[in-house]
N, C-alpha and C. Protein backbone atom coordinates (compact mmCIF):
# COMPACT_ATOMS: atom_id res chain seq x y z
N UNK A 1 0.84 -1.20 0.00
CA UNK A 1 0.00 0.00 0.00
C UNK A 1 0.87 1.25 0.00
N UNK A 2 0.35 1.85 -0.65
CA UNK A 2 1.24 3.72 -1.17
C UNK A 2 0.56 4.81 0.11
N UNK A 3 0.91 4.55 1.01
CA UNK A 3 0.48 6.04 1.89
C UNK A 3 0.77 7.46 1.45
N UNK A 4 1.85 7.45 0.88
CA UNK A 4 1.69 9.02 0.43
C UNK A 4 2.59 8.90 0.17
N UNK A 5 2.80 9.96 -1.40
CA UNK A 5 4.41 10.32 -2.29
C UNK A 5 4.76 12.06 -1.90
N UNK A 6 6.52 12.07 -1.64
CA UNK A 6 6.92 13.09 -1.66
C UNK A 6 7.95 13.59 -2.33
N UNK A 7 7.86 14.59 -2.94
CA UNK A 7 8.78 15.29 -3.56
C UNK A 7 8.08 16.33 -4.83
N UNK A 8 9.41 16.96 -6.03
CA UNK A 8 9.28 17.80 -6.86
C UNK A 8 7.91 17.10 -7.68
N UNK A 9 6.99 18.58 -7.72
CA UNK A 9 6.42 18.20 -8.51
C UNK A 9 6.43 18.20 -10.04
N UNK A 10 6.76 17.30 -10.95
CA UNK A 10 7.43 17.33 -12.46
C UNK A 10 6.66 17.82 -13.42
N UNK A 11 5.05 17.40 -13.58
CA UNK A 11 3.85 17.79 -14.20
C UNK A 11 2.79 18.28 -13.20
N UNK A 12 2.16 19.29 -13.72
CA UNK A 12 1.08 19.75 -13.10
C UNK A 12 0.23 19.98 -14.39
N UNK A 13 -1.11 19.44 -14.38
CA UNK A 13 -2.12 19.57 -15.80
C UNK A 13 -3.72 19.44 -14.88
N UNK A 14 -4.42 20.09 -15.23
CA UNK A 14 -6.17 19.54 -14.56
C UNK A 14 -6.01 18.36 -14.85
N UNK A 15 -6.17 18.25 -12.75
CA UNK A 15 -6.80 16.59 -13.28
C UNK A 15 -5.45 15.74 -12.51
N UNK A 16 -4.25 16.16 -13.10
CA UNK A 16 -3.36 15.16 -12.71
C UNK A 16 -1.79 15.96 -12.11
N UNK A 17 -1.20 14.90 -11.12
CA UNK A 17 0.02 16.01 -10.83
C UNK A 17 1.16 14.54 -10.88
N UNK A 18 1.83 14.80 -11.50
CA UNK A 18 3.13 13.71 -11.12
C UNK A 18 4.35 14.25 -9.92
N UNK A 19 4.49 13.27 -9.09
CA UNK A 19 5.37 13.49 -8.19
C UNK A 19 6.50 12.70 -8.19
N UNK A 20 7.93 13.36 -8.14
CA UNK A 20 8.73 12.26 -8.29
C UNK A 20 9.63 11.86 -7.22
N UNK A 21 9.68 10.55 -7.08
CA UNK A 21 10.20 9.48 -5.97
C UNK A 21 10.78 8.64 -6.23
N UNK A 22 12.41 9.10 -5.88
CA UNK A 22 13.39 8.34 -6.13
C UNK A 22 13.95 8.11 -7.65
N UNK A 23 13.21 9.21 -8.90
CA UNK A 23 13.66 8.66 -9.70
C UNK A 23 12.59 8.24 -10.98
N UNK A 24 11.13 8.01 -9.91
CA UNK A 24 9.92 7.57 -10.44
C UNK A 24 8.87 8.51 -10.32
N UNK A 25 8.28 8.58 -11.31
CA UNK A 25 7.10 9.75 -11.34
C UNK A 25 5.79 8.88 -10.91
N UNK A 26 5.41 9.34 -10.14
CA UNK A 26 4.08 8.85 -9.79
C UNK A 26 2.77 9.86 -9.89
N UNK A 27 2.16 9.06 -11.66
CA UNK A 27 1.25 9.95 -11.77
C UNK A 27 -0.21 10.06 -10.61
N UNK A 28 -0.41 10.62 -10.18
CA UNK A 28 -1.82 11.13 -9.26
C UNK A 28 -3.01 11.67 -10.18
N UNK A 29 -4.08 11.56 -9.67
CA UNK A 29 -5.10 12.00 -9.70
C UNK A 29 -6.00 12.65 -8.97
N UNK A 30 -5.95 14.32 -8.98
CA UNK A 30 -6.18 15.35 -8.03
C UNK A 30 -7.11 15.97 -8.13
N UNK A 31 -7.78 16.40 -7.24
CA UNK A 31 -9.02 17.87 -7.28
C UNK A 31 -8.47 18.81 -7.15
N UNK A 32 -9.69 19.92 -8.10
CA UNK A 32 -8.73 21.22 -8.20
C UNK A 32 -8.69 21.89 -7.00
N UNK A 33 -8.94 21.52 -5.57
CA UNK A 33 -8.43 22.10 -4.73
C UNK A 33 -7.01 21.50 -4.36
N UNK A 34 -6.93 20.75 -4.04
CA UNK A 34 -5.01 20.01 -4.13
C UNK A 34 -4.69 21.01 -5.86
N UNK A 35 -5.43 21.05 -6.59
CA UNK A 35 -4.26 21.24 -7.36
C UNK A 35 -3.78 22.64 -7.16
N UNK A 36 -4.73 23.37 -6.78
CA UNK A 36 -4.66 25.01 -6.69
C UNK A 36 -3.56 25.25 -5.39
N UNK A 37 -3.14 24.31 -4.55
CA UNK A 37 -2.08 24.14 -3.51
C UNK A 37 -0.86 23.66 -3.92
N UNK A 38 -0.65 23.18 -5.35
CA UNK A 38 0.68 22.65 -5.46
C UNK A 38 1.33 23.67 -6.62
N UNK A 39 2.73 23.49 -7.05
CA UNK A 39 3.41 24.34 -7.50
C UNK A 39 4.09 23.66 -8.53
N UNK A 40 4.69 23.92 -9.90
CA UNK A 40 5.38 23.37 -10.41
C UNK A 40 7.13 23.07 -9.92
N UNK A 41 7.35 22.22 -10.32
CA UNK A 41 8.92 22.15 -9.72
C UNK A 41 8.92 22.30 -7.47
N UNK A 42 8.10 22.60 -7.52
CA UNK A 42 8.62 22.44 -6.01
C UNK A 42 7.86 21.10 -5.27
N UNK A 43 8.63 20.89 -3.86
CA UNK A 43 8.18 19.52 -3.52
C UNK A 43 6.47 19.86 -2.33
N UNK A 44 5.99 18.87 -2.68
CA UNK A 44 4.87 18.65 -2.31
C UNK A 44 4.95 16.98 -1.27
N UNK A 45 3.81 16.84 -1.03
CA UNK A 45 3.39 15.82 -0.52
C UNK A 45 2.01 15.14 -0.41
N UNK A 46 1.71 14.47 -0.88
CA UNK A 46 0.36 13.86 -1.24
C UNK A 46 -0.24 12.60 -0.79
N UNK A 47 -1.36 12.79 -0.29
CA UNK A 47 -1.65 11.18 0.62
C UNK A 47 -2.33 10.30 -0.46
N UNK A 48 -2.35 9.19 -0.83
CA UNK A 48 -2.82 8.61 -1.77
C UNK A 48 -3.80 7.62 -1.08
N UNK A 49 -4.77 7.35 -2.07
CA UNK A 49 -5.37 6.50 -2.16
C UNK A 49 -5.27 5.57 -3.55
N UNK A 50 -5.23 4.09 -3.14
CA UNK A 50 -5.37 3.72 -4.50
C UNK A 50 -6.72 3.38 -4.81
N UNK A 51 -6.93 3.29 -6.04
CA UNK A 51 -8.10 2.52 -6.60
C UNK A 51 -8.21 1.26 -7.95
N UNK A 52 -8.12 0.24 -7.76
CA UNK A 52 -7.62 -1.04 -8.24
C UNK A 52 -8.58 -1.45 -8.98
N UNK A 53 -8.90 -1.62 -10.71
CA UNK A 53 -10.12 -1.75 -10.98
C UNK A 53 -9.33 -3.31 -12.03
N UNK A 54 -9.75 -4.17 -13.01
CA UNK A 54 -8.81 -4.91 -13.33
C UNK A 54 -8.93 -3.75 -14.82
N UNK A 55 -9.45 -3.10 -15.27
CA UNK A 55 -8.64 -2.24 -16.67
C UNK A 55 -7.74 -1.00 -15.87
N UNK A 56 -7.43 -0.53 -14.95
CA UNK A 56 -6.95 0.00 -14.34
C UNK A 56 -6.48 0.13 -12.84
N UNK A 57 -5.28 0.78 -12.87
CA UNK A 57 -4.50 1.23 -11.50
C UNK A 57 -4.23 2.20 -11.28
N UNK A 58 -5.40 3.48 -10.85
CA UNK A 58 -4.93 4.76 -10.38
C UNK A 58 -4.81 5.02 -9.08
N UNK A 59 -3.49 6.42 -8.75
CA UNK A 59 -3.66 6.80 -7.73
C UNK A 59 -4.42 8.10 -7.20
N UNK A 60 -4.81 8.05 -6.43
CA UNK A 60 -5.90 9.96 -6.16
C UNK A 60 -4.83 10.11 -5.07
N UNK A 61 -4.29 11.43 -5.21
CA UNK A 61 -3.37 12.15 -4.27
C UNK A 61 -4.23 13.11 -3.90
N UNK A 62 -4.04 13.56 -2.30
CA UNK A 62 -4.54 14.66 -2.07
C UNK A 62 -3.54 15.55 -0.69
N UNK A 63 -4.27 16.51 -0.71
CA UNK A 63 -3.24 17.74 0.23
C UNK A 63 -3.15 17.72 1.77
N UNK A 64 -4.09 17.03 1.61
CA UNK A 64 -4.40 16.54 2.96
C UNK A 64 -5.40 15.47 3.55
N UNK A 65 -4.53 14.97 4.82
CA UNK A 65 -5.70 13.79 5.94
C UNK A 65 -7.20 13.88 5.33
N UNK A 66 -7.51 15.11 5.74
CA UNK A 66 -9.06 15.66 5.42
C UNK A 66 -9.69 15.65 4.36
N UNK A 67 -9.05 15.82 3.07
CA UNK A 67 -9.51 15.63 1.87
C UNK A 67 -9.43 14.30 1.58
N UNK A 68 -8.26 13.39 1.94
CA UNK A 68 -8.54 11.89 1.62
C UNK A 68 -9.97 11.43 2.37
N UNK A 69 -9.79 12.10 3.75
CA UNK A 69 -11.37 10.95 4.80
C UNK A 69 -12.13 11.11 3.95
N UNK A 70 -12.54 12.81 3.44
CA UNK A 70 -14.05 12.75 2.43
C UNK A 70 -14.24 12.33 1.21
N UNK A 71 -13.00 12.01 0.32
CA UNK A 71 -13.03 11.32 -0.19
C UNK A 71 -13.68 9.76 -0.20
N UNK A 72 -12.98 8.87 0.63
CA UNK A 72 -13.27 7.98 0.92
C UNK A 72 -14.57 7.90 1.33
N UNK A 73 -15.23 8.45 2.05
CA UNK A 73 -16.62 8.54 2.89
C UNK A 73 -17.39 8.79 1.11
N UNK A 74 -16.82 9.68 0.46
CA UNK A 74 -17.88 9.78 -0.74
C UNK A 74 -17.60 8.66 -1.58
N UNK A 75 -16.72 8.10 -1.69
CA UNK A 75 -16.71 6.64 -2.53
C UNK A 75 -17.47 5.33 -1.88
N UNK A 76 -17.60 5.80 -0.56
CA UNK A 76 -18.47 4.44 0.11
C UNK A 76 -19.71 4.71 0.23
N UNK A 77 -20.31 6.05 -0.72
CA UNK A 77 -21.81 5.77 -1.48
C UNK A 77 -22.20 5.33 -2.39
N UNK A 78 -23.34 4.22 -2.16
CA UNK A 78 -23.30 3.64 -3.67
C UNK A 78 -23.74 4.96 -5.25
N UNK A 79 -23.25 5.03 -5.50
CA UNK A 79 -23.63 5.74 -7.24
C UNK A 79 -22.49 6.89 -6.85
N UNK A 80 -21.16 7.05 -6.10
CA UNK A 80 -20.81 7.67 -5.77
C UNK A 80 -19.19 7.74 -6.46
N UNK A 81 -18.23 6.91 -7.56
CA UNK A 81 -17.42 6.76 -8.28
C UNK A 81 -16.21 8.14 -8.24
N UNK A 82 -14.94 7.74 -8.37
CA UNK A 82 -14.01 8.50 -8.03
C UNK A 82 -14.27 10.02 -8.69
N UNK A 83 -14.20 9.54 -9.71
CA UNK A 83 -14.59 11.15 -10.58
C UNK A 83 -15.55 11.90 -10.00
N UNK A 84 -16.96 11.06 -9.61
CA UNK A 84 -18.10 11.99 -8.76
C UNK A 84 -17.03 12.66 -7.56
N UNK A 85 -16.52 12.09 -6.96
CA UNK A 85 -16.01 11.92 -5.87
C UNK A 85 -14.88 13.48 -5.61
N UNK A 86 -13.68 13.53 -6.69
CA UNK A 86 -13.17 14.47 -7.01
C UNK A 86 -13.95 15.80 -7.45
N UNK A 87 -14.68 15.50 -8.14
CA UNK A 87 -15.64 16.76 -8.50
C UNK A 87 -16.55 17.17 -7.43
N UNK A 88 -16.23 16.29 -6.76
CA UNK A 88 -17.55 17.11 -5.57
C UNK A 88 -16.34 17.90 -4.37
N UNK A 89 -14.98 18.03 -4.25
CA UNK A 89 -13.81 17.90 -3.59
C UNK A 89 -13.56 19.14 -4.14
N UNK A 90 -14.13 19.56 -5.38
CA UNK A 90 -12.94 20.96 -6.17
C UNK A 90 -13.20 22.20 -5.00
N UNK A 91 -13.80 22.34 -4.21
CA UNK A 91 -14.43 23.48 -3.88
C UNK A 91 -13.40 22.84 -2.33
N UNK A 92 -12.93 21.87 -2.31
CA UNK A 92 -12.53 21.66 -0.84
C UNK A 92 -13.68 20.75 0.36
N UNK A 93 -12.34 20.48 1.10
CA UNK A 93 -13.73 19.43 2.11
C UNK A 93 -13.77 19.95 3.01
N UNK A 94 -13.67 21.41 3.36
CA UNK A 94 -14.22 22.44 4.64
C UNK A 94 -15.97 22.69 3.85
N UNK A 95 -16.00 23.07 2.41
CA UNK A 95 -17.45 23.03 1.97
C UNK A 95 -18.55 22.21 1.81
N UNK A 96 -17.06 20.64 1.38
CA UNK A 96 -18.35 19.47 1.27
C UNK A 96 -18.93 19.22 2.41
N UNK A 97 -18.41 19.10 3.39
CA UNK A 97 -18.49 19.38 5.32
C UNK A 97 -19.39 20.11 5.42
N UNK A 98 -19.44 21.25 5.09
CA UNK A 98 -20.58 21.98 5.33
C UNK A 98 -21.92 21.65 4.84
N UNK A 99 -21.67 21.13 3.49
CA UNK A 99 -23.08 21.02 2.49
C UNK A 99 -23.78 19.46 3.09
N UNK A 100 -23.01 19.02 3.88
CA UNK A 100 -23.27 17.49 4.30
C UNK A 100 -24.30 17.83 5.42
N UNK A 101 -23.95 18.83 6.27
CA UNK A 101 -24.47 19.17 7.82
C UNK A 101 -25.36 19.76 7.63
N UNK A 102 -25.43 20.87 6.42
CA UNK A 102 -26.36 21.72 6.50
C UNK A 102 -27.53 20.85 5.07
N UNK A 103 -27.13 20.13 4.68
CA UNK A 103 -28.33 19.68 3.73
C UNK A 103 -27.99 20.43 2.49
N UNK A 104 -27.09 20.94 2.16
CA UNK A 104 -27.26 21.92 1.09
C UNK A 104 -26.84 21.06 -0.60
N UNK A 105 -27.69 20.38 -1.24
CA UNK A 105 -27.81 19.93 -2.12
C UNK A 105 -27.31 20.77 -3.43
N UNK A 106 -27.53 22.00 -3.33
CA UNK A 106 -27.02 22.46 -4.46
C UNK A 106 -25.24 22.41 -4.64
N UNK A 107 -24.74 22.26 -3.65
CA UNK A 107 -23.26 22.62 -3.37
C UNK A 107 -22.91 21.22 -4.35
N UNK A 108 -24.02 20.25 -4.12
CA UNK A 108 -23.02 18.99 -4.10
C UNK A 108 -24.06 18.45 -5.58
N UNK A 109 -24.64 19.20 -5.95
CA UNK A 109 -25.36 18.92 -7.87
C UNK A 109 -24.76 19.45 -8.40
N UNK A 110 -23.72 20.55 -8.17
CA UNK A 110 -23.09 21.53 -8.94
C UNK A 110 -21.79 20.93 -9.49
N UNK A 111 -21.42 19.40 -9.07
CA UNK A 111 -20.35 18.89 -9.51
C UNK A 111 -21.22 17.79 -10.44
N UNK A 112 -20.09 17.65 -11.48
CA UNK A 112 -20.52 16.86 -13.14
C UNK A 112 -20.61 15.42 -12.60
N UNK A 113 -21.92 14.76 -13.36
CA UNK A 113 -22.57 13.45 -12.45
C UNK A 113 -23.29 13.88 -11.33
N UNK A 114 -23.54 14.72 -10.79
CA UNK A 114 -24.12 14.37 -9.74
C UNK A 114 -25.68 15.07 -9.76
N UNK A 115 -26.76 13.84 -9.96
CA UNK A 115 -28.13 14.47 -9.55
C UNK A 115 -28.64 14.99 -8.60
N UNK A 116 -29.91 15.32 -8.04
CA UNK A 116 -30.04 15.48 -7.13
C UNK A 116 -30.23 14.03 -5.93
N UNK A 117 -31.03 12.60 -6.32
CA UNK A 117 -30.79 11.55 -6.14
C UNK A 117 -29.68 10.90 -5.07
N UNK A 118 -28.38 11.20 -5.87
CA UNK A 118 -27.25 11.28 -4.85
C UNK A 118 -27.14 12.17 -4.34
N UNK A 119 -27.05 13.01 -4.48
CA UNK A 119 -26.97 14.42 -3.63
C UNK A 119 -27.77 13.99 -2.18
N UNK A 120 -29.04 13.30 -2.36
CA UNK A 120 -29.92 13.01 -1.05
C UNK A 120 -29.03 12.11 -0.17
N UNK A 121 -28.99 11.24 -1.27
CA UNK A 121 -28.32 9.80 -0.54
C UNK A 121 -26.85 9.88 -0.12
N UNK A 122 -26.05 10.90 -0.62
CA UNK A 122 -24.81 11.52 -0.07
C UNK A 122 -25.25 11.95 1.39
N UNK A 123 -26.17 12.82 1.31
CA UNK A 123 -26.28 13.58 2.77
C UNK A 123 -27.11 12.87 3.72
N UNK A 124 -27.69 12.01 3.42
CA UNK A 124 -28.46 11.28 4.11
C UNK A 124 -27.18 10.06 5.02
N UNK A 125 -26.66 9.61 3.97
CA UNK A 125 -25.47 8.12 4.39
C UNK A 125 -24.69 9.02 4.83
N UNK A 126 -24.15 10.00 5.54
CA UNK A 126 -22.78 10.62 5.83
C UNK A 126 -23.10 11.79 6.63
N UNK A 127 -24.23 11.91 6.79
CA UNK A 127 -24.40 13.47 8.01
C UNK A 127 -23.86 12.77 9.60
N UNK A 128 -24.38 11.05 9.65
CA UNK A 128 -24.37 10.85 10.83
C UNK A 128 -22.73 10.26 11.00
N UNK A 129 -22.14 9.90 9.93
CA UNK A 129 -20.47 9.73 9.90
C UNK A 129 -19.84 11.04 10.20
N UNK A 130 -20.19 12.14 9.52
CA UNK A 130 -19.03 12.95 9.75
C UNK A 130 -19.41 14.03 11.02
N UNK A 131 -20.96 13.68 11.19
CA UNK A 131 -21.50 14.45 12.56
C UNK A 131 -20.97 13.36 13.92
N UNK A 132 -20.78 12.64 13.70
CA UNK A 132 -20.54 11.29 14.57
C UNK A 132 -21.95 11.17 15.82
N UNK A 133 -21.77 10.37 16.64
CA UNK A 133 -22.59 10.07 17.45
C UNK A 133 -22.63 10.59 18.81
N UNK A 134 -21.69 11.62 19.03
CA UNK A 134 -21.48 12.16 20.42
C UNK A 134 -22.96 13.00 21.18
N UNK A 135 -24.14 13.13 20.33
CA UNK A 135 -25.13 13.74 20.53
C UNK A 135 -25.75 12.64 22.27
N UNK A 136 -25.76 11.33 21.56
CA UNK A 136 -25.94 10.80 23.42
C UNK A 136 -25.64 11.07 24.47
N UNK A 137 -24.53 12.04 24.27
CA UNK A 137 -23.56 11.48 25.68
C UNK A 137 -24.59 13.17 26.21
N UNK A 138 -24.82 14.24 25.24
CA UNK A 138 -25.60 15.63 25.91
C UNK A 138 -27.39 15.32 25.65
N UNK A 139 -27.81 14.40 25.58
CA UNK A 139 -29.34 14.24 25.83
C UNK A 139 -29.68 12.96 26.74
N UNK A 140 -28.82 12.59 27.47
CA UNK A 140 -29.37 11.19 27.98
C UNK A 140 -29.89 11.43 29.42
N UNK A 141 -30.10 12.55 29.92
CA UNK A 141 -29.83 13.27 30.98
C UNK A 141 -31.79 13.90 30.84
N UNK A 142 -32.13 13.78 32.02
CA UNK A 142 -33.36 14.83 32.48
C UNK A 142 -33.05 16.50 32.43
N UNK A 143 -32.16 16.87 31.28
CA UNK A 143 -31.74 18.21 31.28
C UNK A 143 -32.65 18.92 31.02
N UNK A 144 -33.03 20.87 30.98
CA UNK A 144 -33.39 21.46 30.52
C UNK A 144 -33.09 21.41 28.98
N UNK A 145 -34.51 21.64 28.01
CA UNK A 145 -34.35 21.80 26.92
C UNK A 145 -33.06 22.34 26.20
N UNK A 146 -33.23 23.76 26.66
CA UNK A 146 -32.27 24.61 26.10
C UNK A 146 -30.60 24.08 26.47
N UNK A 147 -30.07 23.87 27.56
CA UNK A 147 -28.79 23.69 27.62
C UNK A 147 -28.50 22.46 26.69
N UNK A 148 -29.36 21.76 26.62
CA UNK A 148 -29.10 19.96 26.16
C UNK A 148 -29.11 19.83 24.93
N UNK A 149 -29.89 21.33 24.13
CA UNK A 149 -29.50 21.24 23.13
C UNK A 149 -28.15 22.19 22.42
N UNK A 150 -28.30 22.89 23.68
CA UNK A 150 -26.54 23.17 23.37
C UNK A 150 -25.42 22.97 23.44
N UNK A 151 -25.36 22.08 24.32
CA UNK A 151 -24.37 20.82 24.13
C UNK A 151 -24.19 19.99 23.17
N UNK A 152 -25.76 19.30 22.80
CA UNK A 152 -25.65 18.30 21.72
C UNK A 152 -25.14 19.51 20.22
N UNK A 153 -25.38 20.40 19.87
CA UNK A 153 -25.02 20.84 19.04
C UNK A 153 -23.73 21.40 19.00
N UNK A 154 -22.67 21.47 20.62
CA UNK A 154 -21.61 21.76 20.21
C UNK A 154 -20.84 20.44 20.03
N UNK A 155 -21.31 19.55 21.02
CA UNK A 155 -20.38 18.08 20.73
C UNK A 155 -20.45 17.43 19.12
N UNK A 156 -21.59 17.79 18.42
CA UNK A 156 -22.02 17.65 16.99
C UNK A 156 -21.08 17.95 16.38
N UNK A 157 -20.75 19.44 16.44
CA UNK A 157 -19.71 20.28 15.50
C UNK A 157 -18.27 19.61 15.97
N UNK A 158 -18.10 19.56 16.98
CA UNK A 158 -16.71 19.16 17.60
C UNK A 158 -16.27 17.48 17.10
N UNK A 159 -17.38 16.42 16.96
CA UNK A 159 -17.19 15.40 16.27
C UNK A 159 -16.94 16.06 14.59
N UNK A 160 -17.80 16.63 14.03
CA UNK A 160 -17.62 16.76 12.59
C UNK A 160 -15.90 17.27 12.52
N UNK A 161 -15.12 17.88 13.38
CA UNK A 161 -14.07 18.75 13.06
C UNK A 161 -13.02 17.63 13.24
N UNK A 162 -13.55 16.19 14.16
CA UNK A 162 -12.16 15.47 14.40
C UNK A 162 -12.12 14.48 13.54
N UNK A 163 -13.31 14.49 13.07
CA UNK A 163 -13.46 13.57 11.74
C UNK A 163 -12.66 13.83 10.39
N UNK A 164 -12.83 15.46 10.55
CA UNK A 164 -11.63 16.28 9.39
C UNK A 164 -10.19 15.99 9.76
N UNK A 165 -10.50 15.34 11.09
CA UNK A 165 -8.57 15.03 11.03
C UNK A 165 -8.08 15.99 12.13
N UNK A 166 -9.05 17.28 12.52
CA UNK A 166 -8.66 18.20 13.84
C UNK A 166 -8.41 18.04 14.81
N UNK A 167 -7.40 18.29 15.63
CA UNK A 167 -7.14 17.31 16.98
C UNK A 167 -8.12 18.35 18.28
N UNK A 168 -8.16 17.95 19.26
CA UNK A 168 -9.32 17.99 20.20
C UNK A 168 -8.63 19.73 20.80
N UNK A 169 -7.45 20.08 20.49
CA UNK A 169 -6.67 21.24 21.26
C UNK A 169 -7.10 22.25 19.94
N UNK A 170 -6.85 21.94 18.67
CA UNK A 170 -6.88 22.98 17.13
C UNK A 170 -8.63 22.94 17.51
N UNK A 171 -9.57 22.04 17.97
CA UNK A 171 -11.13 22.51 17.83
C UNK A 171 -11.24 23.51 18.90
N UNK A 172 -10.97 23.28 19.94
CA UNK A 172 -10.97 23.98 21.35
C UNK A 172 -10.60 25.25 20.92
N UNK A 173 -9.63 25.63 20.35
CA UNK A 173 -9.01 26.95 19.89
C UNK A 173 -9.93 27.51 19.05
N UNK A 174 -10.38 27.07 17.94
CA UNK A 174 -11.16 27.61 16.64
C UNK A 174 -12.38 27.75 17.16
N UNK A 175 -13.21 27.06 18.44
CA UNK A 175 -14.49 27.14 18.90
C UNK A 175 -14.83 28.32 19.93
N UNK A 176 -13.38 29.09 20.37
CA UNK A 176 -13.37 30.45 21.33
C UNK A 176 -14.30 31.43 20.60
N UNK A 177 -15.04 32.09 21.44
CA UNK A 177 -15.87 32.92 20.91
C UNK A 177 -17.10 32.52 20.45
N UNK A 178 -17.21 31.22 19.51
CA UNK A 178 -18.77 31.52 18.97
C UNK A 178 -19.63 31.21 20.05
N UNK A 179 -20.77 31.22 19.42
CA UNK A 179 -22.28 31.77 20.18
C UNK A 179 -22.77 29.80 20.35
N UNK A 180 -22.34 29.58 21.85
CA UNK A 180 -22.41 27.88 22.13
C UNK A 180 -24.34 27.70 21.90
N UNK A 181 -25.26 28.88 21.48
CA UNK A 181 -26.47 28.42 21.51
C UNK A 181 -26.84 28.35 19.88
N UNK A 182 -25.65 28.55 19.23
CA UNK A 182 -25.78 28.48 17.61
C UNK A 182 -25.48 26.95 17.00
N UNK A 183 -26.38 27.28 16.18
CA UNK A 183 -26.61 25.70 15.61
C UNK A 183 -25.62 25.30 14.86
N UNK A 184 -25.89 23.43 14.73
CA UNK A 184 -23.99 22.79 14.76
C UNK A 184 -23.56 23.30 13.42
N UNK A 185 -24.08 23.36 12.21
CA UNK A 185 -23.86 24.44 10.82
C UNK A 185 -22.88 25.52 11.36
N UNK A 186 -23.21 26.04 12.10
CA UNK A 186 -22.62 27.40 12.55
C UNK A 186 -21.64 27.27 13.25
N UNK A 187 -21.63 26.65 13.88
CA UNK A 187 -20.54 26.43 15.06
C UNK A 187 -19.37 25.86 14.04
N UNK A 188 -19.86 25.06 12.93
CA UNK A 188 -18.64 24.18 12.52
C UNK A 188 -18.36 25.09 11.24
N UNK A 189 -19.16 26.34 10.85
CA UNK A 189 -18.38 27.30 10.19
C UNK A 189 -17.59 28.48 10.59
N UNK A 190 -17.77 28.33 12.18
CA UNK A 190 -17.11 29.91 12.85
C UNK A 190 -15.84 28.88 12.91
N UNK A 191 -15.87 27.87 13.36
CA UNK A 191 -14.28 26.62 13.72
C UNK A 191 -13.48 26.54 12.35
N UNK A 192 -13.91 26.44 11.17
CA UNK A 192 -13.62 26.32 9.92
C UNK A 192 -12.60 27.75 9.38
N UNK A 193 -13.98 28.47 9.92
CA UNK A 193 -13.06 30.13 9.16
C UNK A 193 -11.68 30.45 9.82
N UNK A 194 -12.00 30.02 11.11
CA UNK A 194 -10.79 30.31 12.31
C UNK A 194 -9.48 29.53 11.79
N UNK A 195 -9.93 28.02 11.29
CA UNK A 195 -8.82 27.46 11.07
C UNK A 195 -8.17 27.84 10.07
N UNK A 196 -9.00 28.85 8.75
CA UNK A 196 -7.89 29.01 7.67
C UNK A 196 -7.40 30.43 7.94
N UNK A 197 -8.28 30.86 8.63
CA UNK A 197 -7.84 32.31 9.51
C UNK A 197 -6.32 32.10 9.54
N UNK A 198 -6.14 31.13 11.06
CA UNK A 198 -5.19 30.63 11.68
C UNK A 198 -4.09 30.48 10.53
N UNK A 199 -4.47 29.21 9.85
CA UNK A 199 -3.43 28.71 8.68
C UNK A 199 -2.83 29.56 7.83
């Protein structure tokens, strides 16, 4: 298994970036957000995934942890195929993240292949993966309405962010300030902005 190639990047074209290792170019297959992050001639680093079909052996490189998870999470929908997969990625997986939580179907029809159909069944199979399940641990309780649901909606956002690969200290930081009675959409876009703020 190929965890990830590093070095100069040799070709850069839509669509594809070759990286070379040791000597060997290893062509990739990228979204135009990885691609809009890499540079000609300088070294990069790319996490791969393979995909093993018997008329083919490609690799999908990407810029990051975070863009591979959603990747993957969008290939383990059925009608959901690499290319859907990349094209739904160009805009980045701080947006697909968003369009997942918040329902927003248009974000995710606006990439080539994709109906509205999947678009449902995307957000339907994956709100409760990348929202995770931490909502039990703030309703199991005889709480007041209001606090219980402000908990469950910050532990919501705080699962969606470690799922991106965020460690529990980078959410804590990016979550200072917002409004803990704002809904998990919100919370996991004030954490989002902060982080590229930050970056």
């Amino acid at each position: 298994m190929i965890y990830y190639v590093s070095g100069p990047v040799t070709v850069l074209e839509p669509g594809l970036a070759v990286i070379e290792c040791g000597g060997v170019g290893y062509g990739c297959r990228i979204t135009a957000y990885t691609a809009g992050q890499l540079k000609l001639n300088q070294n990069a680093r790319l996490y791969i995934t393979e995909s093993i079909r018997e008329d083919a052996f490609d690799l999908y490189g990407f810029i990051s942890k975070e863009e591979q998870r959603c990747y993957e999470l969008l290939t383990s929908v059925n009608g959901v195929g690499p290319k859907a997969a990349v094209s739904i990625l160009a805009a980045g997986p701080q947006n697909f993240t968003l369009a997942v939580m918040t329902g927003d179907e248009k974000l995710l029809t606006a990439a080539q292949g994709i109906g509205k159909k999947i678009a449902q069944r995307i957000i339907l199979e994956l709100k409760d993966k990348i929202g995770g399940s931490s909502v039990e641990l703030d309703f199991s309780g005889p709480a007041v309405a209001a606090p219980a649901q402000q908990g469950g909606n910050v532990a919501l956002a705080r699962a969606a962010l470690q799922e991106l690969g965020y460690s529990p200290a980078e959410i804590q930081n990016a979550l200072k300030g917002a409004d803990p009675n704002a809904a998990t959409e919100e919370l996991i876009r004030h954490a989002l902005r902060a982080m590229v703020m930050k970056g």
